[in-house]
Each structure stands twice: as C-alpha cells, then as structure tokens.
PDB file of N, CA and C in Angstrom:
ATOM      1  N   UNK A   1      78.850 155.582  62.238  1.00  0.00           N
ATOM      2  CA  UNK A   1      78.633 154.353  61.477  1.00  0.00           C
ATOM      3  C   UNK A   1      77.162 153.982  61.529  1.00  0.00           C
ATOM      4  N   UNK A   2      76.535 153.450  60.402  1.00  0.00           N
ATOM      5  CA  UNK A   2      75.343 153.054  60.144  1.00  0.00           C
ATOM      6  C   UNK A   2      75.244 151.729  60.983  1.00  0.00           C
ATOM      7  N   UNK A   3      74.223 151.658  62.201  1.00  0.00           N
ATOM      8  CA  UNK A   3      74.022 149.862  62.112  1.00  0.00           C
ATOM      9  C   UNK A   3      73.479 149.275  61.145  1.00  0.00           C
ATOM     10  N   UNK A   4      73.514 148.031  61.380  1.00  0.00           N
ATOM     11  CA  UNK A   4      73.347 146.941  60.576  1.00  0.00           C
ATOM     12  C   UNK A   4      72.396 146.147  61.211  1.00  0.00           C
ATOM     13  N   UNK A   5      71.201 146.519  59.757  1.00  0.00           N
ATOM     14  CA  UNK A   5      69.976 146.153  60.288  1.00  0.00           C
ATOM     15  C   UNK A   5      69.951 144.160  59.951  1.00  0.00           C
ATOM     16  N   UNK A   6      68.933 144.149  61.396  1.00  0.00           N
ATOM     17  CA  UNK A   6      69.173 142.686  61.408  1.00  0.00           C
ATOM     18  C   UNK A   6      67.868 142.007  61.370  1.00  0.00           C
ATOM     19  N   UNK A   7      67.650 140.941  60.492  1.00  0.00           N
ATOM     20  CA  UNK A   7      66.685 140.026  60.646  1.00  0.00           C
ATOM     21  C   UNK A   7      66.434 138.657  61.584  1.00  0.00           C
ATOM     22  N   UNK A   8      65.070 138.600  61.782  1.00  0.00           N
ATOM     23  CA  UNK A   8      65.007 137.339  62.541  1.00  0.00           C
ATOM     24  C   UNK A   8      65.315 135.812  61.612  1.00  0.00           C
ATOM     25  N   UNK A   9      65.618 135.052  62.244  1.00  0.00           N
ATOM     26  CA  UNK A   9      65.927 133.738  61.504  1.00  0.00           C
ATOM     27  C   UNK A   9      64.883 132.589  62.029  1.00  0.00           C
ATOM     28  N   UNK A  10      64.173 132.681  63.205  1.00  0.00           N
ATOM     29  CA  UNK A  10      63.370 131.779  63.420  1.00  0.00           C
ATOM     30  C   UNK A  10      61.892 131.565  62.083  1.00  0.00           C
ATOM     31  N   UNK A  11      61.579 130.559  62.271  1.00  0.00           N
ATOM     32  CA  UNK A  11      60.828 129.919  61.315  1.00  0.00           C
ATOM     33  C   UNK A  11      59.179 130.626  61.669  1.00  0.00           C
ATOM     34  N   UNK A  12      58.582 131.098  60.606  1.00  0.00           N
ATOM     35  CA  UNK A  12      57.737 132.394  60.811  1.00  0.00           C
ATOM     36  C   UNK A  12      56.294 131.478  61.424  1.00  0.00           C
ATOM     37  N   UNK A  13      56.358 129.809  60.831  1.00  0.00           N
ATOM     38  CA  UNK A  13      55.120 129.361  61.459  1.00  0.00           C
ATOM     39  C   UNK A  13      56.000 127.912  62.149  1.00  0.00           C
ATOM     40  N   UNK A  14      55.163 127.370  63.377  1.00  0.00           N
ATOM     41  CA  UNK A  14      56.290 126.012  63.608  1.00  0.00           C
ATOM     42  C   UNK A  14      55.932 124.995  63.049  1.00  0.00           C
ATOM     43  N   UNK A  15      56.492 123.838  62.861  1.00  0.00           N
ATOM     44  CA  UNK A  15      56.518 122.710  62.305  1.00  0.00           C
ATOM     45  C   UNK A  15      55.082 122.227  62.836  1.00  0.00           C
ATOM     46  N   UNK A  16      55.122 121.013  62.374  1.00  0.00           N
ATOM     47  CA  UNK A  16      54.144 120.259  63.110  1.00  0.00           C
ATOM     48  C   UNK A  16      54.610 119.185  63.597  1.00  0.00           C
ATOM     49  N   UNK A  17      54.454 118.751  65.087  1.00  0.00           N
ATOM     50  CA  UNK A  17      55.309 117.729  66.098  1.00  0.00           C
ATOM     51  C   UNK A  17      54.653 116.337  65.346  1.00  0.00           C
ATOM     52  N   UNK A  18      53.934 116.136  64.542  1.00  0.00           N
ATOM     53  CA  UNK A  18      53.329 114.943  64.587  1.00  0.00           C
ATOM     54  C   UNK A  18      54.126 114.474  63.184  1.00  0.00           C
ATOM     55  N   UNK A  19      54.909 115.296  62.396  1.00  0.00           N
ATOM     56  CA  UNK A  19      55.493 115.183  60.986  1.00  0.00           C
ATOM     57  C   UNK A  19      56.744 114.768  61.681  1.00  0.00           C
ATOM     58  N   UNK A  20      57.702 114.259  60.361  1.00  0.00           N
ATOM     59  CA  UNK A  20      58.837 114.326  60.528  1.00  0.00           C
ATOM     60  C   UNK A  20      60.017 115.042  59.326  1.00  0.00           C
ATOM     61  N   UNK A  21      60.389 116.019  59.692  1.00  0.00           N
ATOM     62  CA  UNK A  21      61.428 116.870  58.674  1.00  0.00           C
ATOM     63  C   UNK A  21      62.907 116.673  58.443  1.00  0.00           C
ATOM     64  N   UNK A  22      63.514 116.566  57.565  1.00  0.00           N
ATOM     65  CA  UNK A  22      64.513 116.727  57.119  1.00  0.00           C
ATOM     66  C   UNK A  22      65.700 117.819  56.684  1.00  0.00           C
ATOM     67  N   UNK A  23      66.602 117.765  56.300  1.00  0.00           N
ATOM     68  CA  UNK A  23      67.443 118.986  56.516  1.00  0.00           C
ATOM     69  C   UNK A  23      67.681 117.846  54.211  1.00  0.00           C
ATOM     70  N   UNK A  24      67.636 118.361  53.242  1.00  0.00           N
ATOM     71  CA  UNK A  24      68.436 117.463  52.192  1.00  0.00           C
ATOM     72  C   UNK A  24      69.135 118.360  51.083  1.00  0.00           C
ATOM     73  N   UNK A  25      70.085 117.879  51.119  1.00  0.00           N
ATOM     74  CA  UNK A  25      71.210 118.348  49.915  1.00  0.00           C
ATOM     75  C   UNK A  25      71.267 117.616  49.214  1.00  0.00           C
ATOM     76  N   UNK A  26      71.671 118.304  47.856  1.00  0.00           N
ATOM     77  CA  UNK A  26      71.286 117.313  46.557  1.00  0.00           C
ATOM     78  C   UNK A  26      72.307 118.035  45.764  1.00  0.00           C
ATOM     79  N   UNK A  27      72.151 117.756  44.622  1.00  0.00           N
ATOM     80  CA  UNK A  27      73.558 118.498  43.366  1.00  0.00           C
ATOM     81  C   UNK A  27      73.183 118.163  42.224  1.00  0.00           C
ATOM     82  N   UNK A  28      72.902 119.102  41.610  1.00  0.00           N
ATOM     83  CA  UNK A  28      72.740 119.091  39.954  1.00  0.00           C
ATOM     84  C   UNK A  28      73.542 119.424  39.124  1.00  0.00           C
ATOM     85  N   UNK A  29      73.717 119.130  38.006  1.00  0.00           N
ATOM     86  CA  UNK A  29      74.936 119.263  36.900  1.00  0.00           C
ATOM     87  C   UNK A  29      74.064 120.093  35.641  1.00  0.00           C
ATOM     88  N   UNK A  30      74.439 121.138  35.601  1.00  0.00           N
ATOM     89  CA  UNK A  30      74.082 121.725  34.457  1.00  0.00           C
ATOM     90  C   UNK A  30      75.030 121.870  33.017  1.00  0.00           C
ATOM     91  N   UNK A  31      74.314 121.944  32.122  1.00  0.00           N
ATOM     92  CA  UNK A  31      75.034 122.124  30.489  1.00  0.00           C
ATOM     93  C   UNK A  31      74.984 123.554  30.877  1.00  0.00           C
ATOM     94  N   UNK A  32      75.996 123.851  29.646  1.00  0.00           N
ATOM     95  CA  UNK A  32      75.968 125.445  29.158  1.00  0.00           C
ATOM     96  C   UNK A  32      74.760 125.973  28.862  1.00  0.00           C
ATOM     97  N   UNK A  33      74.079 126.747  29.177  1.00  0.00           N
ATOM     98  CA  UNK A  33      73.149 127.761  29.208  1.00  0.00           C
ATOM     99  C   UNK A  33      71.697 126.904  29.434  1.00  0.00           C
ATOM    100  N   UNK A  34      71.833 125.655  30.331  1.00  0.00           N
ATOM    101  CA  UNK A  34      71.004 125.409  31.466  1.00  0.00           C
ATOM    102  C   UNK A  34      70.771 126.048  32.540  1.00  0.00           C
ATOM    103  N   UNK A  35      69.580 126.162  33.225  1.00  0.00           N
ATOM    104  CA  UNK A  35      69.011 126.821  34.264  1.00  0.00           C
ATOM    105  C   UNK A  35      68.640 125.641  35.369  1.00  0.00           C
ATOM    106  N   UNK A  36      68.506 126.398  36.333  1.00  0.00           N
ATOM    107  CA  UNK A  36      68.056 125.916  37.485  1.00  0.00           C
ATOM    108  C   UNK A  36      67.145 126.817  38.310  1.00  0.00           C
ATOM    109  N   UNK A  37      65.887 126.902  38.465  1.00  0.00           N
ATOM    110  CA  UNK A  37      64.863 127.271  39.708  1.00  0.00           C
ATOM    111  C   UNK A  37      64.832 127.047  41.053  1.00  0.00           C
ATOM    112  N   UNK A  38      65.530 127.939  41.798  1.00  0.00           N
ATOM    113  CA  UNK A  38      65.779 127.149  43.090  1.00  0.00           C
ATOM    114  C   UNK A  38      64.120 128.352  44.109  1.00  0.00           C
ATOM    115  N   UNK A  39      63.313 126.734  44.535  1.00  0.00           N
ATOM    116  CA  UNK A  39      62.281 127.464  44.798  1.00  0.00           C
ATOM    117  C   UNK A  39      62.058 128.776  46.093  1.00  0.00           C
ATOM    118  N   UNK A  40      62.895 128.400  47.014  1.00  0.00           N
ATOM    119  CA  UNK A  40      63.012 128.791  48.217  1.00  0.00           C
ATOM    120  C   UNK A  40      64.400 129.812  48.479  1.00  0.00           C
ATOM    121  N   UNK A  41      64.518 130.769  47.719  1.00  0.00           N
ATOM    122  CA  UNK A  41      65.653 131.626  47.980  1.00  0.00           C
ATOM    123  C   UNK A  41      66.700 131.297  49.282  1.00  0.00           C
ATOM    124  N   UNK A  42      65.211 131.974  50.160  1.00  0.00           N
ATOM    125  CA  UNK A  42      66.155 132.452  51.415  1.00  0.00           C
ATOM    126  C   UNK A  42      66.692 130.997  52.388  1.00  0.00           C
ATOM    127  N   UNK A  43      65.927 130.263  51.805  1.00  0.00           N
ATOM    128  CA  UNK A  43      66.718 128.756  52.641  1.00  0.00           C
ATOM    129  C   UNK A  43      67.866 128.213  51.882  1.00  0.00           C
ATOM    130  N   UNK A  44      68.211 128.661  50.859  1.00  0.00           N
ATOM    131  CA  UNK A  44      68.856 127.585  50.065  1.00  0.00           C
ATOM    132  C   UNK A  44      70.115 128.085  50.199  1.00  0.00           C
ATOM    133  N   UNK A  45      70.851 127.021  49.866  1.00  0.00           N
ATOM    134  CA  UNK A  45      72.352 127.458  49.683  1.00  0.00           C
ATOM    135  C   UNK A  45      72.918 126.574  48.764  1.00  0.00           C
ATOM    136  N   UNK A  46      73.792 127.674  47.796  1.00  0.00           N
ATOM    137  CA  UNK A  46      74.403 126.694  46.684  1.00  0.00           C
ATOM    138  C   UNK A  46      75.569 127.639  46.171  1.00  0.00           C
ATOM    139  N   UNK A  47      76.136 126.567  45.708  1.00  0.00           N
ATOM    140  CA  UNK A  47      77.442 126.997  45.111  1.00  0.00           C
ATOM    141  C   UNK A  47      77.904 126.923  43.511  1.00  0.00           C
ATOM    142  N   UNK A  48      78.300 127.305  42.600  1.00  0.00           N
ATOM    143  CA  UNK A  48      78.885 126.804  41.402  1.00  0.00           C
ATOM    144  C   UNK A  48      79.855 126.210  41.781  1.00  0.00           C
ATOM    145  N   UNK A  49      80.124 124.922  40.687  1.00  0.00           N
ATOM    146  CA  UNK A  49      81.399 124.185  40.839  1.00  0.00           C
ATOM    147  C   UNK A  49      82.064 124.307  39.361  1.00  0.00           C
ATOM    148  N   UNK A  50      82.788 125.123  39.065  1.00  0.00           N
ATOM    149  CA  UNK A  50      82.720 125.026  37.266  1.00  0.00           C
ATOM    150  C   UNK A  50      84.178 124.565  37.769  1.00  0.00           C
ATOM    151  N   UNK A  51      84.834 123.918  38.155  1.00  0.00           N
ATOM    152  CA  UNK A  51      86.456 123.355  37.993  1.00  0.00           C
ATOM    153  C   UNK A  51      86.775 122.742  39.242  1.00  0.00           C
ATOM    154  N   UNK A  52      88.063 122.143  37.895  1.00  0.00           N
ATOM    155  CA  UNK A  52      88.419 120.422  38.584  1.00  0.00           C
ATOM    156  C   UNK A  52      88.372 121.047  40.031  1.00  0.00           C
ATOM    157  N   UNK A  53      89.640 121.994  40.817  1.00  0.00           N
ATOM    158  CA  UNK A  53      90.010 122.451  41.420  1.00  0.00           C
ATOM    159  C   UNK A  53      88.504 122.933  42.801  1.00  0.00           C
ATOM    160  N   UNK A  54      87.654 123.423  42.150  1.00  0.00           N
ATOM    161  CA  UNK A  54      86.080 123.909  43.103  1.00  0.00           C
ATOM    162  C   UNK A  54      85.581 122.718  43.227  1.00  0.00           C
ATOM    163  N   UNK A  55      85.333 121.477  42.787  1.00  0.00           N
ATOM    164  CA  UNK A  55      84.837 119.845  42.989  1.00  0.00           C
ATOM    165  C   UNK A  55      85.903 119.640  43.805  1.00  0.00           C
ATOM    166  N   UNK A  56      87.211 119.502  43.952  1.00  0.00           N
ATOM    167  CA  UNK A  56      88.096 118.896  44.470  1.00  0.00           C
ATOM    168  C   UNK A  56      87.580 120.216  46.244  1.00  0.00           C
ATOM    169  N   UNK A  57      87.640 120.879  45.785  1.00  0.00           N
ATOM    170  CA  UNK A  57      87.333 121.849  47.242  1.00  0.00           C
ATOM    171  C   UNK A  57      86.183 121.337  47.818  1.00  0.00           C
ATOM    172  N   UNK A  58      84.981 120.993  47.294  1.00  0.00           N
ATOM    173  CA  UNK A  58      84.029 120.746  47.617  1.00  0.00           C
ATOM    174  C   UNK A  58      83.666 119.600  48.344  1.00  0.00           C
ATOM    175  N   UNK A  59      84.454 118.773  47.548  1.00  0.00           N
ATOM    176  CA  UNK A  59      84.293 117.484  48.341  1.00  0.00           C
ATOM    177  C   UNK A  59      85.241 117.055  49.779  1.00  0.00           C
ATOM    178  N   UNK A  60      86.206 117.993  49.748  1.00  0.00           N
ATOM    179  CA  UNK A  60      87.068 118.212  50.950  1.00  0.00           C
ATOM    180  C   UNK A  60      85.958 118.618  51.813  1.00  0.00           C
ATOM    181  N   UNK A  61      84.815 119.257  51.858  1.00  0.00           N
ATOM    182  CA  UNK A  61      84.052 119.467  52.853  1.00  0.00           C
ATOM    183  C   UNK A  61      83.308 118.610  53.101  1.00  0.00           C
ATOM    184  N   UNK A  62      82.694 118.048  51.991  1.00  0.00           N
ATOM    185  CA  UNK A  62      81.428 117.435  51.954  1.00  0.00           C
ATOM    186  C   UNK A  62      81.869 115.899  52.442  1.00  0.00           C
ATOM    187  N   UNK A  63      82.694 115.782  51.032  1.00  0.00           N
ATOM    188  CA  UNK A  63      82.938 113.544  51.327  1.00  0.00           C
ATOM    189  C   UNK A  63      84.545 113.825  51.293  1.00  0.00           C
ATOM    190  N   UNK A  64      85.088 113.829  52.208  1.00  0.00           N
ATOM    191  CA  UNK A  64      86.700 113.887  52.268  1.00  0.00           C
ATOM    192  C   UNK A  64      87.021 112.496  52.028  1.00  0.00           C
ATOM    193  N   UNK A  65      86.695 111.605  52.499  1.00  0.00           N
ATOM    194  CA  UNK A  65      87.218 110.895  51.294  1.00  0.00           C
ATOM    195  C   UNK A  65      87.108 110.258  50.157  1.00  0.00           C
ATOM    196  N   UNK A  66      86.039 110.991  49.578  1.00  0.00           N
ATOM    197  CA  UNK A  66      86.372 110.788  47.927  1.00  0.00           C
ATOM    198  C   UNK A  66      87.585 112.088  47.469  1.00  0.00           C
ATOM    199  N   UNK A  67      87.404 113.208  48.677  1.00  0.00           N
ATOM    200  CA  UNK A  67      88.535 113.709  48.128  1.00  0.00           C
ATOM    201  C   UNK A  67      89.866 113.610  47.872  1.00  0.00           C
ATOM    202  N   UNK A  68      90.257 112.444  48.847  1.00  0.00           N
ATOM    203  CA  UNK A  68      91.000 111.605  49.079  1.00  0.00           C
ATOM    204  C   UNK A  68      91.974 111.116  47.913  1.00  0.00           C
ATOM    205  N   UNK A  69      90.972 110.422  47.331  1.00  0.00           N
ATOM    206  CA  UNK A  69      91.334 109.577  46.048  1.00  0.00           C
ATOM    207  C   UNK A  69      91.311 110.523  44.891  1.00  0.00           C
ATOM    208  N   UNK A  70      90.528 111.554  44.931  1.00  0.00           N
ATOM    209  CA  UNK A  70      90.566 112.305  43.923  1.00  0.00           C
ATOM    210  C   UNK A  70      92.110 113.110  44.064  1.00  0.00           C
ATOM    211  N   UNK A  71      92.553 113.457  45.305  1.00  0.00           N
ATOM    212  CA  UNK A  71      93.682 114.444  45.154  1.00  0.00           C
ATOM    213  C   UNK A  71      94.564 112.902  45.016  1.00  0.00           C
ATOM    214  N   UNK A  72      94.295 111.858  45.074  1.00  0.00           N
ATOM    215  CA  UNK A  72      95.842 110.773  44.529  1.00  0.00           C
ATOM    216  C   UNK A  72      95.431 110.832  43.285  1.00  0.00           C
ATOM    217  N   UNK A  73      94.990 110.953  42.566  1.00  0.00           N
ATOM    218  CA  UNK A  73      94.787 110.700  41.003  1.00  0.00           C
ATOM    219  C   UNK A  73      95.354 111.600  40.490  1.00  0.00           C
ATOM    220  N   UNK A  74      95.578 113.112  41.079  1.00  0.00           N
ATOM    221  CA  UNK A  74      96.090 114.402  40.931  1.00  0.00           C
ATOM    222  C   UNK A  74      95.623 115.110  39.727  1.00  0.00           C
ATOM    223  N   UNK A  75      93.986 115.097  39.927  1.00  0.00           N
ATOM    224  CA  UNK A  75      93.210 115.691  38.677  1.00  0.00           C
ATOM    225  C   UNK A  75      93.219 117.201  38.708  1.00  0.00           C
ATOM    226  N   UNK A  76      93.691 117.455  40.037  1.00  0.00           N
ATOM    227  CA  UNK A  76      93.808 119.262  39.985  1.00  0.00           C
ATOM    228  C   UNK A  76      95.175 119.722  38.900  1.00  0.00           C
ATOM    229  N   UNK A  77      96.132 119.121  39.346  1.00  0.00           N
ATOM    230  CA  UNK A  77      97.150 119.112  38.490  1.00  0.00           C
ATOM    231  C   UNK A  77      97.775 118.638  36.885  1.00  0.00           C
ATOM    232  N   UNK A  78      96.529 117.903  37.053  1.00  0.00           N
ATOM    233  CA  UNK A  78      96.515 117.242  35.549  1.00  0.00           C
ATOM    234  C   UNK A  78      96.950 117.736  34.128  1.00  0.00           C
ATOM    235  N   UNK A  79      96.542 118.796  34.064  1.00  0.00           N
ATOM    236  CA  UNK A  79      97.346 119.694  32.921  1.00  0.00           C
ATOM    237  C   UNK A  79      98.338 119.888  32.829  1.00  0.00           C
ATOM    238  N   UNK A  80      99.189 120.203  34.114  1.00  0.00           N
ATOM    239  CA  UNK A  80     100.694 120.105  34.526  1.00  0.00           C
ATOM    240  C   UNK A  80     101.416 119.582  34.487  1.00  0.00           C
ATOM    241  N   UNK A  81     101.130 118.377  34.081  1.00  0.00           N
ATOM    242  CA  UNK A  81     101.540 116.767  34.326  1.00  0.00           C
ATOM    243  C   UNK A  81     102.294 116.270  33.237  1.00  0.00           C
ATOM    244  N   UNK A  82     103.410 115.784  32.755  1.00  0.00           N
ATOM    245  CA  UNK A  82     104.355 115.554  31.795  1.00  0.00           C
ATOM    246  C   UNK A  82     103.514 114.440  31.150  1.00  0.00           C
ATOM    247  N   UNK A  83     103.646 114.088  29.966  1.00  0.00           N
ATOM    248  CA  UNK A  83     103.297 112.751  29.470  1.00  0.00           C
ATOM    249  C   UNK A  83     103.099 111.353  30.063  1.00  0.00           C
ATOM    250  N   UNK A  84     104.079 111.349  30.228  1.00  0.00           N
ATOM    251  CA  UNK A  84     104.839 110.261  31.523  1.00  0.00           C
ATOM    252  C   UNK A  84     104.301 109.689  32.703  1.00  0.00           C
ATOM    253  N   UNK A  85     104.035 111.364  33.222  1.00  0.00           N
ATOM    254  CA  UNK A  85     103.066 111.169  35.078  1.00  0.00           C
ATOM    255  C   UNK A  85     102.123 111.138  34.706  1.00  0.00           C
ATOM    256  N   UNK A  86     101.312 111.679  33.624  1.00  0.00           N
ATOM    257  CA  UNK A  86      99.969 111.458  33.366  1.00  0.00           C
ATOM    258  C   UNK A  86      99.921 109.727  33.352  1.00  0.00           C
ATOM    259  N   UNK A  87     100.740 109.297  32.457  1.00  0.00           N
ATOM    260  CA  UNK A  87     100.561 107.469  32.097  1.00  0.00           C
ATOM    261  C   UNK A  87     100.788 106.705  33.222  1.00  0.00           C
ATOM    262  N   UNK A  88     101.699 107.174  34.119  1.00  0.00           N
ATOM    263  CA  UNK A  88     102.079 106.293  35.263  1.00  0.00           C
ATOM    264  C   UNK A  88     100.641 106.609  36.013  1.00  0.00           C
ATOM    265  N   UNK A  89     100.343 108.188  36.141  1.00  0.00           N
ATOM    266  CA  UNK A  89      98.894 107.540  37.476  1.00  0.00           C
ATOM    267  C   UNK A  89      97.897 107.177  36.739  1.00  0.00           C
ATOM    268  N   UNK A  90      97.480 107.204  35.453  1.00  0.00           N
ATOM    269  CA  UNK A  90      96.479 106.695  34.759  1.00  0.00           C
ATOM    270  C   UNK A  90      96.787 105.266  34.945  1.00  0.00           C
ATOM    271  N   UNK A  91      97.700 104.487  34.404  1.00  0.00           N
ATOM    272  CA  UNK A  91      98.002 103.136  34.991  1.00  0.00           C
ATOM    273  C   UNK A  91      97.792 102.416  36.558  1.00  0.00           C
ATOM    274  N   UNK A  92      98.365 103.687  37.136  1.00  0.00           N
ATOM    275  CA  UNK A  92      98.123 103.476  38.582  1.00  0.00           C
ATOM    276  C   UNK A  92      96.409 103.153  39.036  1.00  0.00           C
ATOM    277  N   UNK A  93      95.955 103.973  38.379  1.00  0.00           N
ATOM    278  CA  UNK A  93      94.511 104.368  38.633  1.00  0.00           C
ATOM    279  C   UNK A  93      93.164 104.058  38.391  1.00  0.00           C
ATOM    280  N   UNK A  94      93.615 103.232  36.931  1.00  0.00           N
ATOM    281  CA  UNK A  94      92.665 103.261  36.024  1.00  0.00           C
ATOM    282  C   UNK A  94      91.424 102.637  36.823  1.00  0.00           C
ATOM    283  N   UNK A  95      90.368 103.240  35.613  1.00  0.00           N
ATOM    284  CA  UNK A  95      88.897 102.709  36.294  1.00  0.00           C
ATOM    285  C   UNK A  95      87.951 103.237  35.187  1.00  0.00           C
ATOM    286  N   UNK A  96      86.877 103.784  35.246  1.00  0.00           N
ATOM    287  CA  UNK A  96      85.721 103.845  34.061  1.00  0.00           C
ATOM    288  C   UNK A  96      86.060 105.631  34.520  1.00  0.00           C
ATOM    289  N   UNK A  97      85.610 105.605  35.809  1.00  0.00           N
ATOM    290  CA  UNK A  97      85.642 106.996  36.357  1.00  0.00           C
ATOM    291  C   UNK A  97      86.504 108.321  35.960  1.00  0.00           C
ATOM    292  N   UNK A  98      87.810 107.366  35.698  1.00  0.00           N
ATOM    293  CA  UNK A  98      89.198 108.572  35.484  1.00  0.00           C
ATOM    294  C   UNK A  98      88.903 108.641  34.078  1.00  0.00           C
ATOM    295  N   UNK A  99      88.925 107.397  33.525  1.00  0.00           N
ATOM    296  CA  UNK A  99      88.603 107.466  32.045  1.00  0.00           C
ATOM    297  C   UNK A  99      87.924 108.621  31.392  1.00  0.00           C
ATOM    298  N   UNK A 100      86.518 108.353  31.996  1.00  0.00           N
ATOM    299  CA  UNK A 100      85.437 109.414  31.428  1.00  0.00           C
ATOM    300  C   UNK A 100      86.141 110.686  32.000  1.00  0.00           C
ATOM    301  N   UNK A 101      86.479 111.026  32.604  1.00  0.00           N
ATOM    302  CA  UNK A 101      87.094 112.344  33.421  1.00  0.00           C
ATOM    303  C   UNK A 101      88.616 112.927  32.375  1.00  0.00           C
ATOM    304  N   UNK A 102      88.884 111.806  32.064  1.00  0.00           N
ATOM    305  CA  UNK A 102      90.049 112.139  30.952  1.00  0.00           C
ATOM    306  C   UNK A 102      89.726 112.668  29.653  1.00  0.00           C
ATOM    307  N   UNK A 103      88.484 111.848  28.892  1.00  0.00           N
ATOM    308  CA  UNK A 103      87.877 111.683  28.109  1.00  0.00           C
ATOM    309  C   UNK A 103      87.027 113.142  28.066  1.00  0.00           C
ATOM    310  N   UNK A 104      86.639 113.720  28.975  1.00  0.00           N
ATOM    311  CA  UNK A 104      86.018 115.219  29.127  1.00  0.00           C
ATOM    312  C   UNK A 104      87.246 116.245  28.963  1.00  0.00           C
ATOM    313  N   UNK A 105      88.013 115.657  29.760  1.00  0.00           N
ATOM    314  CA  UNK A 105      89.091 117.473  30.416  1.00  0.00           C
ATOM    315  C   UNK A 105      90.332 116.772  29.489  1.00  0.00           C
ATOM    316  N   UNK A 106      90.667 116.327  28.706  1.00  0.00           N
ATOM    317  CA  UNK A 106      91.874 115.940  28.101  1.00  0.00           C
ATOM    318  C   UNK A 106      91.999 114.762  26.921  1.00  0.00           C
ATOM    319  N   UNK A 107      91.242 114.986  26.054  1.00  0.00           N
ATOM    320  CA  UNK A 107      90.428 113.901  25.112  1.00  0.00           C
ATOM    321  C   UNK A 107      92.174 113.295  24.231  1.00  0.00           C
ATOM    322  N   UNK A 108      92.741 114.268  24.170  1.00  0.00           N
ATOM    323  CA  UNK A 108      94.468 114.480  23.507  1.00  0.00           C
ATOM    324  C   UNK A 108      95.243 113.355  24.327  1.00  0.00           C
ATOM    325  N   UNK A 109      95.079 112.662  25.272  1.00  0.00           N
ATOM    326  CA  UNK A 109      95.097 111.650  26.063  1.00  0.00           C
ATOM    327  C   UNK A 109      95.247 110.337  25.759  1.00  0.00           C
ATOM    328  N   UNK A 110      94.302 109.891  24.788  1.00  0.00           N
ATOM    329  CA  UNK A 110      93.940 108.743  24.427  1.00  0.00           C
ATOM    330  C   UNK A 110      94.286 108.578  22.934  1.00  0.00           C
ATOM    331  N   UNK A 111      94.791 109.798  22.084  1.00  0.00           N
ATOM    332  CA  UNK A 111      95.558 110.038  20.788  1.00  0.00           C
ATOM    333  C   UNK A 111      96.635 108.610  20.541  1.00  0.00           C
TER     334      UNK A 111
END
C-alpha cells in the first residue's frame, strides 16, 4: 500500500499577539449562473445548499433552532402534503417568511 502523504496544518507565519483575530462564517445566496470567488482556497469551507431538505440539514448544525420551527412548518415535506395539511399548517403558521417561501417553492398555493 502507498502511504498517504501528509501535510502540515500549522499556520506558515504567526499571528501577531498585539491584533485580535477571528474565526467568521457568512452565507451567500446565489442566482442561476452566479459566481462566487472564494479568496483563500485552502482555509475555506463551504457547502451548496440547493434544497429545502440541505437548508433544513444545515441549520440542524448550525442554528437548531431555527431548525426547529422550520421542521414544524414541514417545508421538507411540503410537496407531499394534501391540500388540506398544506392549509391547516399554513394557517397554523402563517408569517411573511412561510409566505415568501410558498410564494418561491409552490406559487399554485395561493391560486
């Protein structure tokens, strides 16, 4: 078996003690055949979120409880959803938020 060549991870010059640094995550929303430049390859970390279902994952890590409220609204399932259960948790629910969220992923909704 081949090893597996390994790199160092320490920081190639050190900080400076007299600064103060941060660790920051941020999130951008791109259109269809928008770009993004992410300057720093090897530090960065990112993910696509293209569905309800990858946001709903995401925020289980990140802000659990907005995921919270998002899995009672049952936007993963939403397509699934009879006429009926859609109206009862939309009633249940309502707000500007679900609205616009309806208004994107299910415009046939408001017919």
């Amino acid at each position: 078996a081949v090893p597996l060549a390994s790199r160092g991870l320490a920081l190639a010059e050190t900080l400076d003690k007299a600064q103060f640094f941060v660790e920051r995550r941020a999130a951008k929303a791109l259109r269809a055949g928008e770009s993004f430049h992410i300057a720093d390859q090897a530090s960065a970390e990112w993910r696509a979120v293209d569905s309800v279902e990858r946001l709903l994952a995401f925020y289980r890590a990140v802000r659990p409880e907005a995921a919270s409220i998002l899995d009672d609204w049952g936007l993963a399932s939403w397509h699934a959803l009879t006429r009926a259960e859609k109206e009862r948790r939309w009633s249940e629910h309502l707000c500007h938020e679900l609205n616009l969220f309806l208004r994107m992923k299910d415009p046939t909704f408001f017919d």
